[in-house]
N, C-alpha and C. Protein backbone atom coordinates (compact mmCIF):
# COMPACT_ATOMS: atom_id res chain seq x y z
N UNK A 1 0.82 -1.19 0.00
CA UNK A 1 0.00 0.00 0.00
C UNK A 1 0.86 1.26 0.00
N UNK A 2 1.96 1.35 1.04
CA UNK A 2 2.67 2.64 0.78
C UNK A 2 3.19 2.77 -0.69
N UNK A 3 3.56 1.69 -1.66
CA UNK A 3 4.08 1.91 -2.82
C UNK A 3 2.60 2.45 -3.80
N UNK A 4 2.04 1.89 -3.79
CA UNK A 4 0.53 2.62 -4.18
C UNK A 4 0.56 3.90 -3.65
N UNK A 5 0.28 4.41 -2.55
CA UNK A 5 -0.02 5.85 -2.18
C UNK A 5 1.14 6.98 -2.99
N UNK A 6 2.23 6.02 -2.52
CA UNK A 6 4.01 7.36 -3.64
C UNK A 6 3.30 6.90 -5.07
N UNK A 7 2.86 5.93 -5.66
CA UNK A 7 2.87 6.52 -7.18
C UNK A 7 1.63 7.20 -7.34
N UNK A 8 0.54 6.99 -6.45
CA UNK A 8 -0.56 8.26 -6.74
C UNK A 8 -0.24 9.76 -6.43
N UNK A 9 0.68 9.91 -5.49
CA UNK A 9 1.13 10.95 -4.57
C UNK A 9 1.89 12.06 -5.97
N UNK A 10 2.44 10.85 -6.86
CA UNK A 10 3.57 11.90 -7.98
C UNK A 10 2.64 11.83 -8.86
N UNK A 11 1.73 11.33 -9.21
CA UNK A 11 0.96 11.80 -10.27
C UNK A 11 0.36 10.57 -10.92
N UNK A 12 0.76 9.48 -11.04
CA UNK A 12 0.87 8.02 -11.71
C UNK A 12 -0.52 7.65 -10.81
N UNK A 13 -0.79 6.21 -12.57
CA UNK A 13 -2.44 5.89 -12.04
C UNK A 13 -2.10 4.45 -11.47
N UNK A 14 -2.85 3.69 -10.41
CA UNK A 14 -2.91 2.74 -10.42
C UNK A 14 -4.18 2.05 -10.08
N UNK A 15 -4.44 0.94 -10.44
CA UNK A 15 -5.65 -0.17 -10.94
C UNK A 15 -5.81 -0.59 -9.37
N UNK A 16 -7.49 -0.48 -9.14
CA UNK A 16 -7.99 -0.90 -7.91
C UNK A 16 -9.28 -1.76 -8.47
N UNK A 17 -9.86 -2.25 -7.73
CA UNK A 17 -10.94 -3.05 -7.66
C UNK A 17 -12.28 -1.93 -7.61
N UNK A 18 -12.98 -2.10 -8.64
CA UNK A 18 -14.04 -1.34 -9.01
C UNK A 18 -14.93 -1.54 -7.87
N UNK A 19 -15.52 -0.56 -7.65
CA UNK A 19 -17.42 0.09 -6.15
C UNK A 19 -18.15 0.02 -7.34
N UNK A 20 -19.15 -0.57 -7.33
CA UNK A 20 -20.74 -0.75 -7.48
C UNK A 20 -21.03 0.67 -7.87
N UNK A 21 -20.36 2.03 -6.79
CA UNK A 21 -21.19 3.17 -6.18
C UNK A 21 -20.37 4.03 -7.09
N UNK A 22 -18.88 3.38 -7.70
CA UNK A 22 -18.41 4.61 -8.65
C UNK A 22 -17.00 4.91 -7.55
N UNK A 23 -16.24 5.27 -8.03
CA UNK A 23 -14.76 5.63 -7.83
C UNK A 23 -14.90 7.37 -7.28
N UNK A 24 -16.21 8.32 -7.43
CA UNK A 24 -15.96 9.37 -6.63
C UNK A 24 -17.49 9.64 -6.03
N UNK A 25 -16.80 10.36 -5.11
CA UNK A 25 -18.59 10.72 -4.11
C UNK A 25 -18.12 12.52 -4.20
N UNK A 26 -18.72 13.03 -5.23
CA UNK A 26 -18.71 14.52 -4.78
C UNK A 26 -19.98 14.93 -4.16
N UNK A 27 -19.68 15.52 -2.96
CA UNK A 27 -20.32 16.67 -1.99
C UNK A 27 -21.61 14.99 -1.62
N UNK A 28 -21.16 14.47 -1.21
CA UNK A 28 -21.96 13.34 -0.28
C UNK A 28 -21.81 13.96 1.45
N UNK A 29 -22.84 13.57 1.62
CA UNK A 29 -22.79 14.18 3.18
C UNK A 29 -21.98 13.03 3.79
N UNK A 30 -21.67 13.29 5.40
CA UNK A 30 -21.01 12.25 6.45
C UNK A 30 -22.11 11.25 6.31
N UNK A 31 -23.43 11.41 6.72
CA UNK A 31 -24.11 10.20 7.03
C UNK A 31 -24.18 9.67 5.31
N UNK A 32 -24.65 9.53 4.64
CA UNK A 32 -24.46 9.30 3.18
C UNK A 32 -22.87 8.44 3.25
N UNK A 33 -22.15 8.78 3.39
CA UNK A 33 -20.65 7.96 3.29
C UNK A 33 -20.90 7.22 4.58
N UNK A 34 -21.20 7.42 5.90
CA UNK A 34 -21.00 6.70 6.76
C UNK A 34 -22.10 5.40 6.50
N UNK A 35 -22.86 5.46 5.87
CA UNK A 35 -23.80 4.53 5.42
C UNK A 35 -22.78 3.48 4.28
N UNK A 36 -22.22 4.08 3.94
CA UNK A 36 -21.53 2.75 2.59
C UNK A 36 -20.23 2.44 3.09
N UNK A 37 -19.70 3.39 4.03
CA UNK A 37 -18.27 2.79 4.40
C UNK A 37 -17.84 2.77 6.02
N UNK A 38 -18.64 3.14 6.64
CA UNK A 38 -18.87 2.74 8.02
C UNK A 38 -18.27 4.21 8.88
N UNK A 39 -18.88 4.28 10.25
CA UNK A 39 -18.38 5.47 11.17
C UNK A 39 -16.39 5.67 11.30
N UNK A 40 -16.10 5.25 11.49
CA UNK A 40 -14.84 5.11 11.46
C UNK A 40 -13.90 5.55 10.42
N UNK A 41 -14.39 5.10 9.28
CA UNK A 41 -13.79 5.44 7.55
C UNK A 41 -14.16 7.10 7.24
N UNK A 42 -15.60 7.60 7.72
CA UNK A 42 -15.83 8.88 7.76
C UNK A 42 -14.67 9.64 8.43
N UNK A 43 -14.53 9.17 9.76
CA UNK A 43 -14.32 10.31 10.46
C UNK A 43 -12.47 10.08 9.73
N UNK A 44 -11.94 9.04 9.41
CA UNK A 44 -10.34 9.54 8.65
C UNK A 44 -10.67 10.42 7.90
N UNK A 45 -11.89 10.50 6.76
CA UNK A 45 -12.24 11.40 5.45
C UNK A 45 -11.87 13.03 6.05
N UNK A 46 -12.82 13.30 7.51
CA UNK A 46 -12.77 14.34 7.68
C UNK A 46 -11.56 14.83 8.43
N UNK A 47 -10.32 14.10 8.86
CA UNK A 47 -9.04 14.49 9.51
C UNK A 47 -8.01 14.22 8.02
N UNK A 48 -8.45 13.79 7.28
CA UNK A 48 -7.31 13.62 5.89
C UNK A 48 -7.12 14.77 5.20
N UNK A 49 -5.83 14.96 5.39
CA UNK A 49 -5.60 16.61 4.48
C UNK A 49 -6.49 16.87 3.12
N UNK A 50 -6.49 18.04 2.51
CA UNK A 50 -7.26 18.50 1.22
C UNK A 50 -6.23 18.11 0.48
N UNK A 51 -6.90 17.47 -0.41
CA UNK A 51 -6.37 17.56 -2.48
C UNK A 51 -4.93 16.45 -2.25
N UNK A 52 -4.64 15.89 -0.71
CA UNK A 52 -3.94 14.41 -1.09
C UNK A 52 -3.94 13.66 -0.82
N UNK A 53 -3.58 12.93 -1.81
CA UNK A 53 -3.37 11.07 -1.64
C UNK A 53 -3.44 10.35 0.04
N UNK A 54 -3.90 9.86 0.61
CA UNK A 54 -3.74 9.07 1.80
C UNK A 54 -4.55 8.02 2.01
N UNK A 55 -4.12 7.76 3.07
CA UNK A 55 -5.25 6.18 3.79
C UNK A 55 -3.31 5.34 3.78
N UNK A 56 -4.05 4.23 3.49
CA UNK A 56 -5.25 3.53 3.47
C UNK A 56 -6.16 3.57 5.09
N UNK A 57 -7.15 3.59 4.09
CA UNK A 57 -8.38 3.81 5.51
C UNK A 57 -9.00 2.22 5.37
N UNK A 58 -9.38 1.57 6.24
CA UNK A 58 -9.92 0.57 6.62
C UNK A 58 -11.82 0.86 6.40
N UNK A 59 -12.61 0.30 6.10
CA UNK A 59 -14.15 0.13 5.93
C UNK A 59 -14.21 -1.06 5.33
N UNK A 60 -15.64 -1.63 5.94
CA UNK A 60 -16.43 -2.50 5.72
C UNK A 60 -16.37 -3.18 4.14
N UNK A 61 -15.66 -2.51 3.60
CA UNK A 61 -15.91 -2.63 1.95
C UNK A 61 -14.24 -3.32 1.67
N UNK A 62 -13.10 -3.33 2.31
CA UNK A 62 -12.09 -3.22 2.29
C UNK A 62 -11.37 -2.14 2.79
N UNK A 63 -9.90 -2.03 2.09
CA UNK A 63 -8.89 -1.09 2.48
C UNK A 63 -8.79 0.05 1.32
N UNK A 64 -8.86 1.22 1.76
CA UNK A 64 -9.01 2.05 0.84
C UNK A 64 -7.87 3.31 0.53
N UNK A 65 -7.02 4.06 -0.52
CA UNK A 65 -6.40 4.90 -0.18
C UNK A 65 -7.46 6.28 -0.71
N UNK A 66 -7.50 7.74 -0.53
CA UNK A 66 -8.24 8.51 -0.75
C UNK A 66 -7.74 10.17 -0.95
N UNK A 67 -7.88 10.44 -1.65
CA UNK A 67 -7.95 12.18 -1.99
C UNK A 67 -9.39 12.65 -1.73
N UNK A 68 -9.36 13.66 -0.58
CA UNK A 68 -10.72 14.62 -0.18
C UNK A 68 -10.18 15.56 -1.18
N UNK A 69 -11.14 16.01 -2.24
CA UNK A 69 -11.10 17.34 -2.63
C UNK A 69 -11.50 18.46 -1.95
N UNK A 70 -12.84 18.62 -1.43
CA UNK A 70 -13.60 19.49 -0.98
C UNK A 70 -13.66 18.97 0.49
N UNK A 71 -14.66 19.53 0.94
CA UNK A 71 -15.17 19.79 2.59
C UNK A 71 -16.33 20.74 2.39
N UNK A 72 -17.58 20.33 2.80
CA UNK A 72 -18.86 21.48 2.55
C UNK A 72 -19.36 21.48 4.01
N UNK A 73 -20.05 22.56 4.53
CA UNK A 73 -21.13 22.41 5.85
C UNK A 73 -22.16 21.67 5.40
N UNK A 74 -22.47 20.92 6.22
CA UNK A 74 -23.99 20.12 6.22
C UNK A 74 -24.90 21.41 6.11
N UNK A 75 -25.75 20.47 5.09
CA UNK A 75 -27.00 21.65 4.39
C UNK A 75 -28.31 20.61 4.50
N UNK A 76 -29.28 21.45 4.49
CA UNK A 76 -30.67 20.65 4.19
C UNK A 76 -30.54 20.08 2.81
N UNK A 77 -30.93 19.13 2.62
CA UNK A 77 -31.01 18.62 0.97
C UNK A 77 -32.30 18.54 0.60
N UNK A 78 -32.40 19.39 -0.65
CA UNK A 78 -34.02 19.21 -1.40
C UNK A 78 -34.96 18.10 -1.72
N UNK A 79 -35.83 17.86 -1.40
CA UNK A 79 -36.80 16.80 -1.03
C UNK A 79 -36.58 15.89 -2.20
N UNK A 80 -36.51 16.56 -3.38
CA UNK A 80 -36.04 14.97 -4.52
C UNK A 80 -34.66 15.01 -4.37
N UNK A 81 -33.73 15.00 -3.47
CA UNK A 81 -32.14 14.59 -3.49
C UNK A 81 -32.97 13.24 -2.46
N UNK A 82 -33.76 13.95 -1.07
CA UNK A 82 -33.72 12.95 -0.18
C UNK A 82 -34.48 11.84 -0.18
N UNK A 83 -35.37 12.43 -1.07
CA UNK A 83 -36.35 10.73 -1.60
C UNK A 83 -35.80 9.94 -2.19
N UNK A 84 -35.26 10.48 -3.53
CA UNK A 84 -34.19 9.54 -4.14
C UNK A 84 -33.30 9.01 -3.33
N UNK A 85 -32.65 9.51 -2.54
CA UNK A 85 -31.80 8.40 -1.92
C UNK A 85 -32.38 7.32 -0.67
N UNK A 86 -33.33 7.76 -0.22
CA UNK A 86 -34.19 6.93 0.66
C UNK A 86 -35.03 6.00 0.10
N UNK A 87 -35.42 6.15 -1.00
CA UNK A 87 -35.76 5.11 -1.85
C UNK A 87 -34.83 4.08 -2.47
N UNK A 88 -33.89 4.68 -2.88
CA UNK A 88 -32.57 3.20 -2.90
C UNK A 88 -32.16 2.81 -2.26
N UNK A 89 -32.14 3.20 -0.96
CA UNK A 89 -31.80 2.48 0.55
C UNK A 89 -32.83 1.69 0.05
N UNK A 90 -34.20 1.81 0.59
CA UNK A 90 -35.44 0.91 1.16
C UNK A 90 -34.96 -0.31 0.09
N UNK A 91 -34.78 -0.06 -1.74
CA UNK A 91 -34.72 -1.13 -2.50
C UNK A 91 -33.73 -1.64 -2.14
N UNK A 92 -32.52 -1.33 -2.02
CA UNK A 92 -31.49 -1.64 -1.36
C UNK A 92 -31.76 -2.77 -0.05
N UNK A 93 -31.98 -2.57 1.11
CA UNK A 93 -32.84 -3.35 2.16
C UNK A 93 -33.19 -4.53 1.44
N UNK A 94 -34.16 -3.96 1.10
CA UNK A 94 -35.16 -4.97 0.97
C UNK A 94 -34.60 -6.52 -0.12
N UNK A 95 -33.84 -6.18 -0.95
CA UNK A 95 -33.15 -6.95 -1.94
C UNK A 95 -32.02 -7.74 -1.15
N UNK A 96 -31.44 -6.94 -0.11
CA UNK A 96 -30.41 -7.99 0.61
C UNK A 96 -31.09 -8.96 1.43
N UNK A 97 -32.38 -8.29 2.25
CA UNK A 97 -33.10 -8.76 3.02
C UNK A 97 -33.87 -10.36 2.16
N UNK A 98 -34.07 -10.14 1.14
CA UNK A 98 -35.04 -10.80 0.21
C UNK A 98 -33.59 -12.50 -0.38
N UNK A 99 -32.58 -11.44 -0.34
CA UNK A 99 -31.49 -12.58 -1.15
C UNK A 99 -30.93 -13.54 0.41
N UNK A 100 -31.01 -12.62 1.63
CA UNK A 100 -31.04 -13.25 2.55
C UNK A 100 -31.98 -14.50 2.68
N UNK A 101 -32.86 -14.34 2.92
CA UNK A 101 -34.20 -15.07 2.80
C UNK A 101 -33.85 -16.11 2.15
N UNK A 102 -33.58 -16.30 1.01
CA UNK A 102 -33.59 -16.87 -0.03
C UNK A 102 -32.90 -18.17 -0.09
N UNK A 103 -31.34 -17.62 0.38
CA UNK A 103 -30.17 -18.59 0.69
C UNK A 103 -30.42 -19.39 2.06
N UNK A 104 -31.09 -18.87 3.03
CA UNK A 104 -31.91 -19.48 4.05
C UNK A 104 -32.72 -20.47 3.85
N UNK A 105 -33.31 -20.59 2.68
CA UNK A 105 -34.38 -21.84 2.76
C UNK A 105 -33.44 -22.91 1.42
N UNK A 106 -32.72 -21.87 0.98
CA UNK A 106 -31.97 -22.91 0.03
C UNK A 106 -30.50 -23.99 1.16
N UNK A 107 -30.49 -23.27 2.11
CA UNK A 107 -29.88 -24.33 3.20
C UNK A 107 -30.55 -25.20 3.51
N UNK A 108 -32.10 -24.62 3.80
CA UNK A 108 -32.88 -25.71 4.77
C UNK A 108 -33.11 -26.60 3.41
N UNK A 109 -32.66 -26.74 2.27
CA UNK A 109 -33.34 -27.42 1.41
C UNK A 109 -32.02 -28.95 0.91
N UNK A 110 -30.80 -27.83 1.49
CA UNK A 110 -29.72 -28.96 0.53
C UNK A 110 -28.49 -28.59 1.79
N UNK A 111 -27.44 -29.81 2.10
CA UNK A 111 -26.48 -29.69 2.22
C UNK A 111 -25.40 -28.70 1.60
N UNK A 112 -24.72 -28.00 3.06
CA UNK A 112 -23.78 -27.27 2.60
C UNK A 112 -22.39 -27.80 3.01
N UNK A 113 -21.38 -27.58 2.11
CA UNK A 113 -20.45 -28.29 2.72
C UNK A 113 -19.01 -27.41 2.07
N UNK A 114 -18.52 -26.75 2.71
CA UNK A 114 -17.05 -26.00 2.61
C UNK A 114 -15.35 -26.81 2.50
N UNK A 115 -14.98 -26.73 1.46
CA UNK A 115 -14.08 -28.07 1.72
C UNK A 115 -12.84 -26.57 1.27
N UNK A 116 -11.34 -27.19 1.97
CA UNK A 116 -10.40 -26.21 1.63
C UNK A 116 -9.07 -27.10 0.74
């Protein structure tokens, strides 16, 4: 990881494992990030210098290195920012909840067996 952080640090790209959610979060609030990468991973975001390279930060998702561009005050967000995103939570939920479910009765249905 430190050899990763010096070649992002001079300018050079290097290849990570693709997010579902996209490689940048501009102007996402704390709770919004603390929701996809856990309390802990936030609060490095907000002690990590502006505009460089650092981490690796540890979250739920893996190990991460990160450039904060910005820093904004928490603002009210306009009622279609907050529906929209409360609505992909709920689908969100409900789809893990549902795939949960799922693999649950597909145990109760068949032997599982982990071999190394």
């Amino acid at each position: 990881s430190a050899a990763l952080l010096a070649e992002l640090r001079k300018g050079g790209e290097v290849a990570g494992e693709s997010y579902w959610q996209g490689r940048s979060f501009p102007r996402y609030g704390r709770s919004m990030l603390r929701g996809m990468f856990g309390a802990d991973f936030v609060e490095s975001l907000w002690a990590a210098p502006l505009g460089e390279w650092t981490g690796p930060f540890e979250s739920p998702r893996g190990w991460h290195i990160v450039r904060v561009s910005e820093r904004h005050e928490a603002r009210l967000l306009p009622y279609a920012e907050v529906s929209a995103q409360v609505a992909r939570d709920w689908l969100a939920a409900h789809i893990d909840e549902a795939v949960a479910r799922h693999i649950e009765r597909l145990r109760e249905r068949h032997e599982v067996r982990v071999e190394r």
